[in-house]
PDB file of N, CA and C in Angstrom:
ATOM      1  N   UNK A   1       0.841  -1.166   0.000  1.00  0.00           N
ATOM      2  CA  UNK A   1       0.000   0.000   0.000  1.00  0.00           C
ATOM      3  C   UNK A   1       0.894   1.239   0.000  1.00  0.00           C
ATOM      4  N   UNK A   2       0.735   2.146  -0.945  1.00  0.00           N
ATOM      5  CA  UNK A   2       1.645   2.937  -0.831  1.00  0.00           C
ATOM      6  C   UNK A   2       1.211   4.276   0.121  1.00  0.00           C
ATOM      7  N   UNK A   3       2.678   5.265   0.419  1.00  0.00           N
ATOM      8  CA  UNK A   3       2.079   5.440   1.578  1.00  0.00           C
ATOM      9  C   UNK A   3       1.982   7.582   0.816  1.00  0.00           C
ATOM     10  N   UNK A   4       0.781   8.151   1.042  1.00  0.00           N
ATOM     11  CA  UNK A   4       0.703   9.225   0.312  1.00  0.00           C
ATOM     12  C   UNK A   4       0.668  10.444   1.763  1.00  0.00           C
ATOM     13  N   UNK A   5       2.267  11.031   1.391  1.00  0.00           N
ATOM     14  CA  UNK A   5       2.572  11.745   2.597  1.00  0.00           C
ATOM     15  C   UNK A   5       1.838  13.573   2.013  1.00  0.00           C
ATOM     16  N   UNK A   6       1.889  13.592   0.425  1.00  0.00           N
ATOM     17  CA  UNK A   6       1.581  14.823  -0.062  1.00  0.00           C
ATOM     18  C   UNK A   6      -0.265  14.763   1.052  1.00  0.00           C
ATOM     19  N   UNK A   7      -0.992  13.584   0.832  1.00  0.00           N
ATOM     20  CA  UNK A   7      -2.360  13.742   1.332  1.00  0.00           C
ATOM     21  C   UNK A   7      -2.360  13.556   2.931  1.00  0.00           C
ATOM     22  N   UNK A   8      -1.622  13.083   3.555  1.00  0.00           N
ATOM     23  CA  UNK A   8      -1.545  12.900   4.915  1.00  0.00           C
ATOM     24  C   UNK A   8      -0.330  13.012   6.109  1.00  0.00           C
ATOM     25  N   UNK A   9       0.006  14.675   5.598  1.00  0.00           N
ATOM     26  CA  UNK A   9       1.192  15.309   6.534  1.00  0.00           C
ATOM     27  C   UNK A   9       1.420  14.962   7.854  1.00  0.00           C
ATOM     28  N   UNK A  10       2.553  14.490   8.156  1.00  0.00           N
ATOM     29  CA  UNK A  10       2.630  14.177   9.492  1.00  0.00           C
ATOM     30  C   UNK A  10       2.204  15.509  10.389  1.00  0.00           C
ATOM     31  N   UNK A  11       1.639  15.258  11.339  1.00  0.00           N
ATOM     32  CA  UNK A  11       1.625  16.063  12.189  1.00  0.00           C
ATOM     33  C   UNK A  11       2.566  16.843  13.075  1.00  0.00           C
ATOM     34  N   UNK A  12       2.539  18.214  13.108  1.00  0.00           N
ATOM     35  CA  UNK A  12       3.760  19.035  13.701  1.00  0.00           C
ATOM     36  C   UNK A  12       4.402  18.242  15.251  1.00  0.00           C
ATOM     37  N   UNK A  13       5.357  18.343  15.804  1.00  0.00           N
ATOM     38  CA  UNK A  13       6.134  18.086  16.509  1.00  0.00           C
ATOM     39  C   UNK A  13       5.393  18.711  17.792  1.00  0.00           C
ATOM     40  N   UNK A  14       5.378  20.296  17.443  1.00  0.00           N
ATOM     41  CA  UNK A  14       5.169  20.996  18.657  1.00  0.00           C
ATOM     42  C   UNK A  14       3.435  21.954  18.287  1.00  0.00           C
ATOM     43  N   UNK A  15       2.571  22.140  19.222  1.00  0.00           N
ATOM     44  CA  UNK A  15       2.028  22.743  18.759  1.00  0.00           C
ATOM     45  C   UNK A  15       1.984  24.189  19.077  1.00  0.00           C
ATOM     46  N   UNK A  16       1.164  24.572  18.050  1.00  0.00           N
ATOM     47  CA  UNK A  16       1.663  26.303  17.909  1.00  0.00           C
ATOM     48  C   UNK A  16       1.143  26.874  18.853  1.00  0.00           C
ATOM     49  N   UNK A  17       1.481  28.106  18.723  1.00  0.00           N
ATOM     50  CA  UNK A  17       1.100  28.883  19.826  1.00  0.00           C
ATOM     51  C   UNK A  17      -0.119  30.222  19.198  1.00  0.00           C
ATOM     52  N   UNK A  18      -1.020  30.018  19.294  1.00  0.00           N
ATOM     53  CA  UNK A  18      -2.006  30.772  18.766  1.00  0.00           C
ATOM     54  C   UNK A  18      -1.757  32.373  19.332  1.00  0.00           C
ATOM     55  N   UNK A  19      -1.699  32.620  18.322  1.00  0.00           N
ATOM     56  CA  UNK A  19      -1.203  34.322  18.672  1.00  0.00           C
ATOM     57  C   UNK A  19      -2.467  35.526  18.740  1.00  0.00           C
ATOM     58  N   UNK A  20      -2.390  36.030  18.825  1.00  0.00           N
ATOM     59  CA  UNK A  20      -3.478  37.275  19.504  1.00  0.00           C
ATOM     60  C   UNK A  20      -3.331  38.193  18.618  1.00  0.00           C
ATOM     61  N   UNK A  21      -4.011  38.790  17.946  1.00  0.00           N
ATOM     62  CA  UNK A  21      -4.000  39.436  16.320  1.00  0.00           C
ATOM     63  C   UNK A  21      -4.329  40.882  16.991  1.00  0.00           C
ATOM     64  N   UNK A  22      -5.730  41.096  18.344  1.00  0.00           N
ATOM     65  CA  UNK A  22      -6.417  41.715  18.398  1.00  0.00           C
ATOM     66  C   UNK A  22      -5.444  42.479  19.810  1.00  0.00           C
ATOM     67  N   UNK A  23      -5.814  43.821  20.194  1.00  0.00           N
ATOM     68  CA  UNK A  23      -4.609  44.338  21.415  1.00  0.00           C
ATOM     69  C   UNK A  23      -5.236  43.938  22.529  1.00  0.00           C
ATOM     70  N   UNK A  24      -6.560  43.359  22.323  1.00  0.00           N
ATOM     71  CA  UNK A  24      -7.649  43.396  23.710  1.00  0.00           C
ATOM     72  C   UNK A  24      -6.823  42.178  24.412  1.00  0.00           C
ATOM     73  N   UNK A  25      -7.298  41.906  25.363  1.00  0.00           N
ATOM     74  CA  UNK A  25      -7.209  40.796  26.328  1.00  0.00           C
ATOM     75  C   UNK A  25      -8.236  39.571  25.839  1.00  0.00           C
ATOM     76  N   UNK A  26      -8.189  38.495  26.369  1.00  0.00           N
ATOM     77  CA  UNK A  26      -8.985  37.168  26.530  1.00  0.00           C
ATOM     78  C   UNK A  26     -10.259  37.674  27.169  1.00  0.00           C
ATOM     79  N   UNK A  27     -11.431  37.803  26.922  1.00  0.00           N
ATOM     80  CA  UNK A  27     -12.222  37.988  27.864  1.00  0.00           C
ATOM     81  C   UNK A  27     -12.786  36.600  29.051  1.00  0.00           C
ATOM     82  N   UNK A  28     -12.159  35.635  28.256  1.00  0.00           N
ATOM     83  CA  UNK A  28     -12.441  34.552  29.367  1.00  0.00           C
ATOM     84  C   UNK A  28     -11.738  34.502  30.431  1.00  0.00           C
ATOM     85  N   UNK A  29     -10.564  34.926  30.145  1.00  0.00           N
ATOM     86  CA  UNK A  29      -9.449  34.611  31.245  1.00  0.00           C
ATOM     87  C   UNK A  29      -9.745  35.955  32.448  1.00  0.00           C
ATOM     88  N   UNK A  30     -10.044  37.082  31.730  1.00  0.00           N
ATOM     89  CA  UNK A  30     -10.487  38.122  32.578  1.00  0.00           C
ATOM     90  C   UNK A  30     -12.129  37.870  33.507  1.00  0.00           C
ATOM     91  N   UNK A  31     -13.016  37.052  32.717  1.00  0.00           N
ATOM     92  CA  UNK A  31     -14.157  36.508  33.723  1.00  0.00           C
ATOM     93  C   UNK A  31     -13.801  36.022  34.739  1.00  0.00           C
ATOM     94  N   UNK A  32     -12.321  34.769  34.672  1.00  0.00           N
ATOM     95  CA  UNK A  32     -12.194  33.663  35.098  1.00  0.00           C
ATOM     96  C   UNK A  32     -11.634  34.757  36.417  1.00  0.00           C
ATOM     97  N   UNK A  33     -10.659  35.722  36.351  1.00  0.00           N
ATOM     98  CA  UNK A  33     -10.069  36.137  37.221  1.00  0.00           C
ATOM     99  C   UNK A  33     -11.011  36.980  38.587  1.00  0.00           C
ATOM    100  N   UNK A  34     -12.106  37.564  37.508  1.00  0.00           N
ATOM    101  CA  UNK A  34     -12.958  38.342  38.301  1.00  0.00           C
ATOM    102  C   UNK A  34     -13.893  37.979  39.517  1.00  0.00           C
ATOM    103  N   UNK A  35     -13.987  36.130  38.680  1.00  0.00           N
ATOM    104  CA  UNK A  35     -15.310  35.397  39.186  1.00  0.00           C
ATOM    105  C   UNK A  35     -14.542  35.177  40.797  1.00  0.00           C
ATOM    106  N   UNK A  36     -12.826  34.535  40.411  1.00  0.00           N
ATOM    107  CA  UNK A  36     -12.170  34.124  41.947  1.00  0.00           C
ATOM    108  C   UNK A  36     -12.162  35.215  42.763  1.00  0.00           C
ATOM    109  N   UNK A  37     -11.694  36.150  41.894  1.00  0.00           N
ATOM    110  CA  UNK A  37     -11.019  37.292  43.148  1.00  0.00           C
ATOM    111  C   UNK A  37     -12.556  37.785  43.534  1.00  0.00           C
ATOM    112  N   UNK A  38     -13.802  38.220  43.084  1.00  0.00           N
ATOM    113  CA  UNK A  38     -15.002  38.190  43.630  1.00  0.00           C
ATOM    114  C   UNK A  38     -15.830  37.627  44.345  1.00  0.00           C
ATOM    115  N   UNK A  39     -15.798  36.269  44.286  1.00  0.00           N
ATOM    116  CA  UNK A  39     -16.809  35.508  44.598  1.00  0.00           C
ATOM    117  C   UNK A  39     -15.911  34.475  45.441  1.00  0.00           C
ATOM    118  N   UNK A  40     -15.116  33.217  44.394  1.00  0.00           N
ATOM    119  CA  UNK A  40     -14.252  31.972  44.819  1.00  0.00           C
ATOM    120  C   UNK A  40     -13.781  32.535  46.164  1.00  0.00           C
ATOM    121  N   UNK A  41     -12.948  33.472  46.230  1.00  0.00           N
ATOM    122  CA  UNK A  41     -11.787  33.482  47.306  1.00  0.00           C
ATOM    123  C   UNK A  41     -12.192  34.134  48.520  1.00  0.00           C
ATOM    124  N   UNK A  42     -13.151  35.131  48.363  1.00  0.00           N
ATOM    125  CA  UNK A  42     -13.743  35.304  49.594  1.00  0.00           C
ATOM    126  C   UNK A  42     -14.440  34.350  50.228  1.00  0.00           C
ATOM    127  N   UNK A  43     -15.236  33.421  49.513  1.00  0.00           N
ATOM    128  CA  UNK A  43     -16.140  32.239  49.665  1.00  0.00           C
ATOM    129  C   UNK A  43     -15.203  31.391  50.646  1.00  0.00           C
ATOM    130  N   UNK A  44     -14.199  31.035  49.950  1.00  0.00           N
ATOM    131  CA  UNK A  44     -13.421  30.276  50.772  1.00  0.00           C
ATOM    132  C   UNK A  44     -12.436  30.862  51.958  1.00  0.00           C
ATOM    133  N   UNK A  45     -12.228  31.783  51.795  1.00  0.00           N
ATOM    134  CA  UNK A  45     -11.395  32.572  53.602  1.00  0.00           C
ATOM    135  C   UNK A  45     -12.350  32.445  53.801  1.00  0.00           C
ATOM    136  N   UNK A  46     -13.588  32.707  54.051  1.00  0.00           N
ATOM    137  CA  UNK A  46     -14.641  33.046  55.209  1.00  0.00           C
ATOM    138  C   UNK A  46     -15.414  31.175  55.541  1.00  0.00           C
ATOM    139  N   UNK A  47     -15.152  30.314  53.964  1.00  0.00           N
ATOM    140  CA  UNK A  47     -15.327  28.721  54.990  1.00  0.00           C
ATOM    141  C   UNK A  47     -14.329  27.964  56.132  1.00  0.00           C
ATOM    142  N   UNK A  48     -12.824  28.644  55.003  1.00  0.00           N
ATOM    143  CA  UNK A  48     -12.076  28.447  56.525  1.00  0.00           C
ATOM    144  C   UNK A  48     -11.657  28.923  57.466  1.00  0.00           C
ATOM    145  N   UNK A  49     -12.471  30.516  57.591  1.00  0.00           N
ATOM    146  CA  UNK A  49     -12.482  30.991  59.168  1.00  0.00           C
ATOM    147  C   UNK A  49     -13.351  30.025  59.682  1.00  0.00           C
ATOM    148  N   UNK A  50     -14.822  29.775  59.595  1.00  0.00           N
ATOM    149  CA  UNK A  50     -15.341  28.737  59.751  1.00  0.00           C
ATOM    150  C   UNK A  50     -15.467  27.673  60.396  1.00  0.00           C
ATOM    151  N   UNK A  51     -14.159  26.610  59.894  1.00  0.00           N
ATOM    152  CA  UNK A  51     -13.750  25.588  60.118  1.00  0.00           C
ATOM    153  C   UNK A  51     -12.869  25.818  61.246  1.00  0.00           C
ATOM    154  N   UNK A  52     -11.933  26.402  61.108  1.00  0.00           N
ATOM    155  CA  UNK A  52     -10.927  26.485  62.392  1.00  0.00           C
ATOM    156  C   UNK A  52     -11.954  27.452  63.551  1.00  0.00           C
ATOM    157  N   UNK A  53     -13.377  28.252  63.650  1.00  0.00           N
ATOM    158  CA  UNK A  53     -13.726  28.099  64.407  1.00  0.00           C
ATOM    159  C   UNK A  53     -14.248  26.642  65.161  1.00  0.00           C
ATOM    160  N   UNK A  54     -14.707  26.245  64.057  1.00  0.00           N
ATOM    161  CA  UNK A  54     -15.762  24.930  65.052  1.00  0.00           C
ATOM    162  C   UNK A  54     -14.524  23.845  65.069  1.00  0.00           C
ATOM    163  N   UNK A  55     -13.301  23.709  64.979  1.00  0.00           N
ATOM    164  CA  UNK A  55     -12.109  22.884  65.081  1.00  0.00           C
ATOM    165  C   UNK A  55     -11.591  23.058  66.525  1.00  0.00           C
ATOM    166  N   UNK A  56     -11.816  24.760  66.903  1.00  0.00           N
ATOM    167  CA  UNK A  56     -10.901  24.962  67.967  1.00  0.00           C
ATOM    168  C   UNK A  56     -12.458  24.820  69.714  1.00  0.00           C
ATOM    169  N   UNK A  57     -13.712  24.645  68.859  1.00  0.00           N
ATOM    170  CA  UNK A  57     -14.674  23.920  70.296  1.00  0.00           C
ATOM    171  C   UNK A  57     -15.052  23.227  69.644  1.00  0.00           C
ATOM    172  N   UNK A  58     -15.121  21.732  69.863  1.00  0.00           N
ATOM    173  CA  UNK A  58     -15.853  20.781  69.316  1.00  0.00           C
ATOM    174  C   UNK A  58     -16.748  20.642  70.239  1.00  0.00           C
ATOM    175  N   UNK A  59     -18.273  20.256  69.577  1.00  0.00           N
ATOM    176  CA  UNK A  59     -19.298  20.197  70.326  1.00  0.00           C
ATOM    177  C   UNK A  59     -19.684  19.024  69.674  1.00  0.00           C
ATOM    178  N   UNK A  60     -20.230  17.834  70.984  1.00  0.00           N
ATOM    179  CA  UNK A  60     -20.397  16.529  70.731  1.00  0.00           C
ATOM    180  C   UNK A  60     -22.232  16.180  70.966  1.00  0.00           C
ATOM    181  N   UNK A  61     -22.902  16.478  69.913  1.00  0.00           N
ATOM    182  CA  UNK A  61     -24.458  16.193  70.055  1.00  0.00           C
ATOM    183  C   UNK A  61     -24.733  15.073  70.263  1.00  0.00           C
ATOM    184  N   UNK A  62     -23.967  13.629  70.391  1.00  0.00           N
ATOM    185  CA  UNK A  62     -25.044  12.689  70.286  1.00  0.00           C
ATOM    186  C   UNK A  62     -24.317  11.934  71.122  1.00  0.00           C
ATOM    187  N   UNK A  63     -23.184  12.581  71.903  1.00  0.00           N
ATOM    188  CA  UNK A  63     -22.940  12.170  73.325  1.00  0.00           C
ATOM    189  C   UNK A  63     -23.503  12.605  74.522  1.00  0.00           C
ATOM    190  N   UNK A  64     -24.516  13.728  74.392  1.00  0.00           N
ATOM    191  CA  UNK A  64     -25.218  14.344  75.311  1.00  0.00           C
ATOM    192  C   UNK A  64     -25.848  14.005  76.511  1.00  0.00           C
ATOM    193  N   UNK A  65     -25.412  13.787  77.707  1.00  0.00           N
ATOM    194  CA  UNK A  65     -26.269  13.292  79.105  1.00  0.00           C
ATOM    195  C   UNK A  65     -27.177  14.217  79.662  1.00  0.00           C
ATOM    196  N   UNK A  66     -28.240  13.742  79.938  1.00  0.00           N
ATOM    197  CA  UNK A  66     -29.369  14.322  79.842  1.00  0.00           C
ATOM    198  C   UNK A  66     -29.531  13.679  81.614  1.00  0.00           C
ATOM    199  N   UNK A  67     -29.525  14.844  82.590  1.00  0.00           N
ATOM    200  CA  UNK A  67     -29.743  14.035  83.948  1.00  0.00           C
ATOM    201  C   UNK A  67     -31.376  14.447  84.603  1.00  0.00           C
ATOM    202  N   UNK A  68     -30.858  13.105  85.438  1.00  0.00           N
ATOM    203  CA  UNK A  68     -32.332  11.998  85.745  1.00  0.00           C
ATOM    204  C   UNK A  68     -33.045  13.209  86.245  1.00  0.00           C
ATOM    205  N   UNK A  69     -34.423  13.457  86.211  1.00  0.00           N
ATOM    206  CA  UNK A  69     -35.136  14.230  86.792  1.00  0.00           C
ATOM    207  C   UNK A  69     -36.793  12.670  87.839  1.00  0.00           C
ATOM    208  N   UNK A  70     -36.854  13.064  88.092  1.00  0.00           N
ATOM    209  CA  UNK A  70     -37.981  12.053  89.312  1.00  0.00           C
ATOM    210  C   UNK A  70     -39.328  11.143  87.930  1.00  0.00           C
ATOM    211  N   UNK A  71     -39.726  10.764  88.572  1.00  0.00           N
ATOM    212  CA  UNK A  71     -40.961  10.237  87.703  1.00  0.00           C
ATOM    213  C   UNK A  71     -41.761  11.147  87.870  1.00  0.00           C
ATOM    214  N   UNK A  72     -42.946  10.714  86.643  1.00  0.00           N
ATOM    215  CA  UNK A  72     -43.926  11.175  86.676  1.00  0.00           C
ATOM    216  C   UNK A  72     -44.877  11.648  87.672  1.00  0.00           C
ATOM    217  N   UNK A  73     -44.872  10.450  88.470  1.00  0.00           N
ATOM    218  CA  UNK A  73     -45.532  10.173  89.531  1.00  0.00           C
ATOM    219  C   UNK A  73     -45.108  11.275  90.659  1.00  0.00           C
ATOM    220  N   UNK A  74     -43.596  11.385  90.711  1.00  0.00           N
ATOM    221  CA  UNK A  74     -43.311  11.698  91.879  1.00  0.00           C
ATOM    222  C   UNK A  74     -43.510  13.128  91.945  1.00  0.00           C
ATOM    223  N   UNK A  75     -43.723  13.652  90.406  1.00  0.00           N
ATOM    224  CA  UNK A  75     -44.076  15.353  90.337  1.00  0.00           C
ATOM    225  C   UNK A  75     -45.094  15.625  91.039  1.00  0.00           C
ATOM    226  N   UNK A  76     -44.946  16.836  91.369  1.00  0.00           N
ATOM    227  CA  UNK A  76     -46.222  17.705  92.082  1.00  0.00           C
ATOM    228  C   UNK A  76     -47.160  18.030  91.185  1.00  0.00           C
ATOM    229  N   UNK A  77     -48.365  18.318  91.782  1.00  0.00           N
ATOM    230  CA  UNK A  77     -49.486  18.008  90.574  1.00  0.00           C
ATOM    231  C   UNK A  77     -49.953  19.311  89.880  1.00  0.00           C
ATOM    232  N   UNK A  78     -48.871  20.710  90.672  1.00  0.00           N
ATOM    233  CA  UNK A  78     -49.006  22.458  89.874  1.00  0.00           C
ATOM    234  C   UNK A  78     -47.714  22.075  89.292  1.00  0.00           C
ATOM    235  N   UNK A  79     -46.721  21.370  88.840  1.00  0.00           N
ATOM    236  CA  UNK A  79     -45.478  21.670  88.172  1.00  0.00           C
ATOM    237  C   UNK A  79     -45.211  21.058  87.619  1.00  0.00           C
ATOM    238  N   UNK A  80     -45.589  22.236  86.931  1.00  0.00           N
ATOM    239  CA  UNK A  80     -45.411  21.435  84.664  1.00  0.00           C
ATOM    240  C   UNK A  80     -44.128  21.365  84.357  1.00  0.00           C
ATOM    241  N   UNK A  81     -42.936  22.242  85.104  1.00  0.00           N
ATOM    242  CA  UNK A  81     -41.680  21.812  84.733  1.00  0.00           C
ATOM    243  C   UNK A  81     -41.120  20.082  84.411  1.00  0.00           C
ATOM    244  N   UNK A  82     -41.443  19.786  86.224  1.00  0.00           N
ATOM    245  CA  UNK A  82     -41.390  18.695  86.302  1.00  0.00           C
ATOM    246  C   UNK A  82     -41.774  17.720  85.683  1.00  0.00           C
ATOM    247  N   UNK A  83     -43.332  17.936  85.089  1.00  0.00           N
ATOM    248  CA  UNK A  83     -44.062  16.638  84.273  1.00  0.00           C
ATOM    249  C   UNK A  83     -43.575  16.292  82.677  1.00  0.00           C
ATOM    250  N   UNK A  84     -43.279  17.916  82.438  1.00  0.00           N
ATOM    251  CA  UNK A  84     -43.273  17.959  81.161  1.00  0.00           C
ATOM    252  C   UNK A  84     -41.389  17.237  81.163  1.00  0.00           C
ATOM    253  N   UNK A  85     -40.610  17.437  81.726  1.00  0.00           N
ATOM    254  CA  UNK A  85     -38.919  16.402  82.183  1.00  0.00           C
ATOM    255  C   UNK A  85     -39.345  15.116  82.278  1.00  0.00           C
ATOM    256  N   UNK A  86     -40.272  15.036  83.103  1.00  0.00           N
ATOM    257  CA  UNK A  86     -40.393  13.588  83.435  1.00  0.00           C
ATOM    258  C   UNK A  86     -41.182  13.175  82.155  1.00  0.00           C
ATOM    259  N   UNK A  87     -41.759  13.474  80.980  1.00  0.00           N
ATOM    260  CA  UNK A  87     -42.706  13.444  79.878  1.00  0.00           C
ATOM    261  C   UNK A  87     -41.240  13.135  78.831  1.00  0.00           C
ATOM    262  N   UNK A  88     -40.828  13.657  78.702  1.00  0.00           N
ATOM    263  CA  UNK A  88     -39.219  13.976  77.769  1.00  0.00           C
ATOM    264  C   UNK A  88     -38.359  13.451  77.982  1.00  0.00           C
ATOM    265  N   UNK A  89     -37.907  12.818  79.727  1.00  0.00           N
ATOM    266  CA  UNK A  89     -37.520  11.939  79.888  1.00  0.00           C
ATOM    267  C   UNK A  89     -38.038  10.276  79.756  1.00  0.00           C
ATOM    268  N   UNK A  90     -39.192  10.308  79.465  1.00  0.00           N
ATOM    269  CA  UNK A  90     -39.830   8.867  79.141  1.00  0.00           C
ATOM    270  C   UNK A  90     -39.694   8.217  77.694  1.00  0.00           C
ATOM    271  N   UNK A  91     -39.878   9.659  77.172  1.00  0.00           N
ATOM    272  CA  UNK A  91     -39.865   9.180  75.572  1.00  0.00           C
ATOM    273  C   UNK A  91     -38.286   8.885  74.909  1.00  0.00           C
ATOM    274  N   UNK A  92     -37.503   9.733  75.952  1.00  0.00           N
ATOM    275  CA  UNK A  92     -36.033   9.436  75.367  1.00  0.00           C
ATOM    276  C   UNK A  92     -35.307   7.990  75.990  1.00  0.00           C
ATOM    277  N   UNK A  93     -36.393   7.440  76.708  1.00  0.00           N
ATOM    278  CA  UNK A  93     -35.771   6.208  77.562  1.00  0.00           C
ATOM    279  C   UNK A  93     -36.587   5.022  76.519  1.00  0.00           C
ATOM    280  N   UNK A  94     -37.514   5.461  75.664  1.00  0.00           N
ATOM    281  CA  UNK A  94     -38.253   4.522  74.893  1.00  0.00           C
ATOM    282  C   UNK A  94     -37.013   3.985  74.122  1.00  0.00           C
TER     283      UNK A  94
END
């Protein structure tokens, strides 16, 4: 099979470097810059102020002790504090 280099030029070595005809700038590259320095980078200093707040108190929700308050029973029969603990404490012992 012969081999036809006039119809199927090897391909360049290096590729070119597309040159800029026009004096303006890229307008993509200028979005791209506007969008970080606007939006991206503040976004992120202010997630990792954030983080190193809740890093430096950790708060543990679902280790929480919840202490014994009396039974139901043993509440007084004007104090809703009590019933409604001893009510909240029943359902969390379910």
């Amino acid at each position: 099979m012969p081999v036809d280099r006039d119809v199927y030029p090897e391909p360049p070595t290096k590729t070119p470097i597309r040159e800029n005809l026009s004096g303006l700038p890229n307008p993509n590259i200028l979005i791209q810059k506007v969008f970080f320095y606007a939006v991206d980078r503040p976004v992120t200093i202010f997630h990792d102020w954030i983080e190193r707040q809740r890093a430096s108190r950790k708060i543990y929700y679902y280790h929480r002790v919840f202490q014994r308050v009396p039974d139901l029973s043993q509440c007084l029969e004007d104090d809703l504090f009590c019933q409604y603990e001893a009510e909240m404490q029943w359902k969390r012992d379910l």
